[in-house]
Protein backbone atom coordinates (compact mmCIF):
# COMPACT_ATOMS: atom_id res chain seq x y z
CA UNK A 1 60.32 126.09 130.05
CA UNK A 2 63.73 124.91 130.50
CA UNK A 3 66.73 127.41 129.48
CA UNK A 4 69.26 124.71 129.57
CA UNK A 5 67.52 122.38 127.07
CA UNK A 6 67.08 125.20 124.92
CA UNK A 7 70.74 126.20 125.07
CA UNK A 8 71.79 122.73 124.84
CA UNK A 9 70.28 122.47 121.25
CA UNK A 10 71.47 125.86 120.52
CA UNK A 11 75.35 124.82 121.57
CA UNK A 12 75.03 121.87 119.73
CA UNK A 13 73.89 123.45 116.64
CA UNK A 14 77.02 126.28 116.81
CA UNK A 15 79.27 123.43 117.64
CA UNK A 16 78.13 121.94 114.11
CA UNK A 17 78.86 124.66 112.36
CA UNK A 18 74.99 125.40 111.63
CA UNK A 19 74.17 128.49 113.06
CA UNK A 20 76.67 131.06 114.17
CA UNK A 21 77.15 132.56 117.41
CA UNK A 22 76.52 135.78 116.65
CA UNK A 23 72.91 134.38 116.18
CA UNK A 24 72.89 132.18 118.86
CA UNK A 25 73.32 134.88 121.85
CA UNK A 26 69.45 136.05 121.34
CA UNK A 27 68.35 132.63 120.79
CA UNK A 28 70.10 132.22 124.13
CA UNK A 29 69.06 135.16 125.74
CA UNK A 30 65.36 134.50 124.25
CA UNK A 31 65.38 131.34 126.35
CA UNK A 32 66.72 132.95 129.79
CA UNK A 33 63.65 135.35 129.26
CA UNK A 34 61.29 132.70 128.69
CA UNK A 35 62.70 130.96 131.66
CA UNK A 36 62.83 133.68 134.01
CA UNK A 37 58.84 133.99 133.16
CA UNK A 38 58.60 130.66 135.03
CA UNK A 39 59.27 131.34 138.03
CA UNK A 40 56.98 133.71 138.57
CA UNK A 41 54.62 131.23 138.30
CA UNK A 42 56.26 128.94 140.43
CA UNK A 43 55.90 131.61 142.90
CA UNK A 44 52.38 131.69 142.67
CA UNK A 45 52.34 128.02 144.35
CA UNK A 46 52.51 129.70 147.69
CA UNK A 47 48.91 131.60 147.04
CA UNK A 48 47.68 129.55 150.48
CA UNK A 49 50.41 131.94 152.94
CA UNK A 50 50.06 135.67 151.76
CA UNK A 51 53.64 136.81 153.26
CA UNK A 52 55.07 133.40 151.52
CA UNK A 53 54.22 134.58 148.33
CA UNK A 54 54.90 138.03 148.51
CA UNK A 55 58.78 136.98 149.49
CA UNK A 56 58.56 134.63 146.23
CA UNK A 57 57.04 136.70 143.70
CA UNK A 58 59.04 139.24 144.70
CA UNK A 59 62.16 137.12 144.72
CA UNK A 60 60.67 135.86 141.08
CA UNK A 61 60.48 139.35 139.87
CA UNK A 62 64.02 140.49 140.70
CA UNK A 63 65.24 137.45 138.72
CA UNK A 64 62.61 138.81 135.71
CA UNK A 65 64.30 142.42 136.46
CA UNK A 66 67.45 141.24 136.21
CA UNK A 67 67.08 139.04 133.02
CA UNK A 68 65.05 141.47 130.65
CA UNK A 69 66.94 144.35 131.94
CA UNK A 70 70.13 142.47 130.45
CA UNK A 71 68.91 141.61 127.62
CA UNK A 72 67.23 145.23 126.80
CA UNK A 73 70.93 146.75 127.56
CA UNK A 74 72.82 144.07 125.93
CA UNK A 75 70.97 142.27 123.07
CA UNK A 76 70.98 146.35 121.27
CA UNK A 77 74.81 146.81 122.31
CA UNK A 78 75.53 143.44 121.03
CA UNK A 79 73.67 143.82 117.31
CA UNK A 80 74.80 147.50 117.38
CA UNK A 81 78.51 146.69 117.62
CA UNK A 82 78.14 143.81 115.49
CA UNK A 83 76.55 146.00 112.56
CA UNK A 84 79.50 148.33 112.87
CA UNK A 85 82.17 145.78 113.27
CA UNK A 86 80.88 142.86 111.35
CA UNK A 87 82.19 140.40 113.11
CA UNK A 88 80.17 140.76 116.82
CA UNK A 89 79.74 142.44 119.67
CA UNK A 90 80.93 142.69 123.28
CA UNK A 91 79.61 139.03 123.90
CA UNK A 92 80.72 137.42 121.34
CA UNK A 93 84.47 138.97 121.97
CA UNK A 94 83.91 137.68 125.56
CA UNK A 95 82.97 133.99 124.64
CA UNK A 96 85.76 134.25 121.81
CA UNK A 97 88.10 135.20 124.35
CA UNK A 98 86.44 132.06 126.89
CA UNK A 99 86.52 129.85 124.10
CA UNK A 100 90.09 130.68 122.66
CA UNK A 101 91.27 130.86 126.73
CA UNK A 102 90.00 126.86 127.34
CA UNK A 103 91.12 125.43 123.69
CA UNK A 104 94.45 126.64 124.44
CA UNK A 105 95.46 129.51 121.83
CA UNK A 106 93.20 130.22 119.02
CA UNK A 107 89.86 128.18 117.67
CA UNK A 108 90.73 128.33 114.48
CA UNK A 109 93.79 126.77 114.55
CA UNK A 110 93.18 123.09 113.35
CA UNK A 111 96.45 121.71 114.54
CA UNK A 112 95.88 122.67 118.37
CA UNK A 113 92.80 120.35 120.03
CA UNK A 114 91.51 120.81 123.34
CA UNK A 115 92.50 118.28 126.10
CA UNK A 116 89.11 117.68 128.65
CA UNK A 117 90.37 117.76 132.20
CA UNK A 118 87.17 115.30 132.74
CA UNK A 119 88.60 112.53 130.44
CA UNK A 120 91.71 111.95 131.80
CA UNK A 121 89.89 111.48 135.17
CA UNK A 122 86.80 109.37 133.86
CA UNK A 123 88.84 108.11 131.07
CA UNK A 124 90.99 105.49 133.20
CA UNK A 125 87.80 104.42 135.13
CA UNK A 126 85.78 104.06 131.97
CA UNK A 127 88.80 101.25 130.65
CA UNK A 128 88.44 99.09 134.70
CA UNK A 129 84.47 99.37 133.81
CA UNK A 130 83.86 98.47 130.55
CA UNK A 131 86.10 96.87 127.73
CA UNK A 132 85.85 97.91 123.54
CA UNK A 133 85.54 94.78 121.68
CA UNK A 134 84.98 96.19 118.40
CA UNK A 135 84.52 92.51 117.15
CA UNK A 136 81.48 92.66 119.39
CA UNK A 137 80.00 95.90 117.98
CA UNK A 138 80.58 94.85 114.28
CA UNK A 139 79.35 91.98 114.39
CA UNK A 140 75.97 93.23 116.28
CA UNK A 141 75.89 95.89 113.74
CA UNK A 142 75.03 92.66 111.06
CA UNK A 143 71.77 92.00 113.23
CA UNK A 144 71.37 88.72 114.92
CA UNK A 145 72.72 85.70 113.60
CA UNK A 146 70.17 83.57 111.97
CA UNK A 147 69.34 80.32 113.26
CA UNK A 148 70.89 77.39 111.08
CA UNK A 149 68.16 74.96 111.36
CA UNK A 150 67.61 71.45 108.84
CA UNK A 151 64.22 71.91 107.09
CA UNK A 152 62.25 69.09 108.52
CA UNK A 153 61.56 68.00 104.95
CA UNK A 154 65.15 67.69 104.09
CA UNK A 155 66.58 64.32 102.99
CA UNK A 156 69.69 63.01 105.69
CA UNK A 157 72.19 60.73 105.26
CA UNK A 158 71.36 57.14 106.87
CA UNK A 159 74.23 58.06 109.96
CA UNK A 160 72.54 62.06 110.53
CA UNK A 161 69.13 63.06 112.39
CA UNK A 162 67.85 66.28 112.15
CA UNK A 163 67.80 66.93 115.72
């Protein structure tokens, strides 16, 4: 079970507008759980040395520790604050204020866009690699071209061969 894939979709789907991040963070947090869970049977690949896997199942279960006791502390706070407020709790004021910090001023504001640090440095290597011929992509957008052959049954001129 892979977290990241999981929290991956779930970006993408608050990054479309279709599910709100108030009720993505226990989506989220439901996937570190489910994650942490896999270690511990990772751990349990080092049954042939007994001290080896006492040092990683115990190494597993402070990373289980860690994650549930998180989520059991923060997962109530969050939905808790967020039925009082309305708007969210404690982590969703903390990714706001991420979120608002990185795009510059505030999310909402349609007339400010963020500026990735990553494409003005890939950007100018991307334009050496490849070249945008949108000629090229419209036209392969059509399909191939058909072939313009001369039925063989087709009457020529005297001067023209079908060949």
């Amino acid at each position: 079970q892979s977290s990241s894939t999981s929290t991956s979709i779930v970006v993408g789907l608050v990054g479309a507008d279709q599910i709100s991040v108030t009720n993505a963070i226990p989506i989220i947090m439901g996937a570190n759980v489910g994650t942490s869970m896999t270690n511990s049977i990772v751990s349990m690949g080092h049954l042939a040395d007994r001290f080896e896997l006492q040092r990683a199942f115990a190494g597993a279960t402070v990373h289980d520790m860690f994650n549930m006791l998180s989520v059991l502390v923060l997962l109530p706070l969050e939905r808790f604050v967020l039925a009082i407020q309305k708007t969210g709790g404690p982590i969703y004021f903390a990714s706001k204020l991420v979120a608002d910090a990185i795009a510059g001023g505030a999310t909402s504001d349609a007339s400010r866009s963020f500026k990735s640090p990553i494409k003005g440095i890939v950007g100018p290597l991307t334009n050496i690699i490849l070249e945008n011929n949108k000629n090229v992509i419209a036209g392969l957008s059509f399909g191939p071209p058909e072939k313009f052959a001369v039925p063989a049954d087709a009457k020529l001129a005297h001067n023209c061969s079908a060949t």
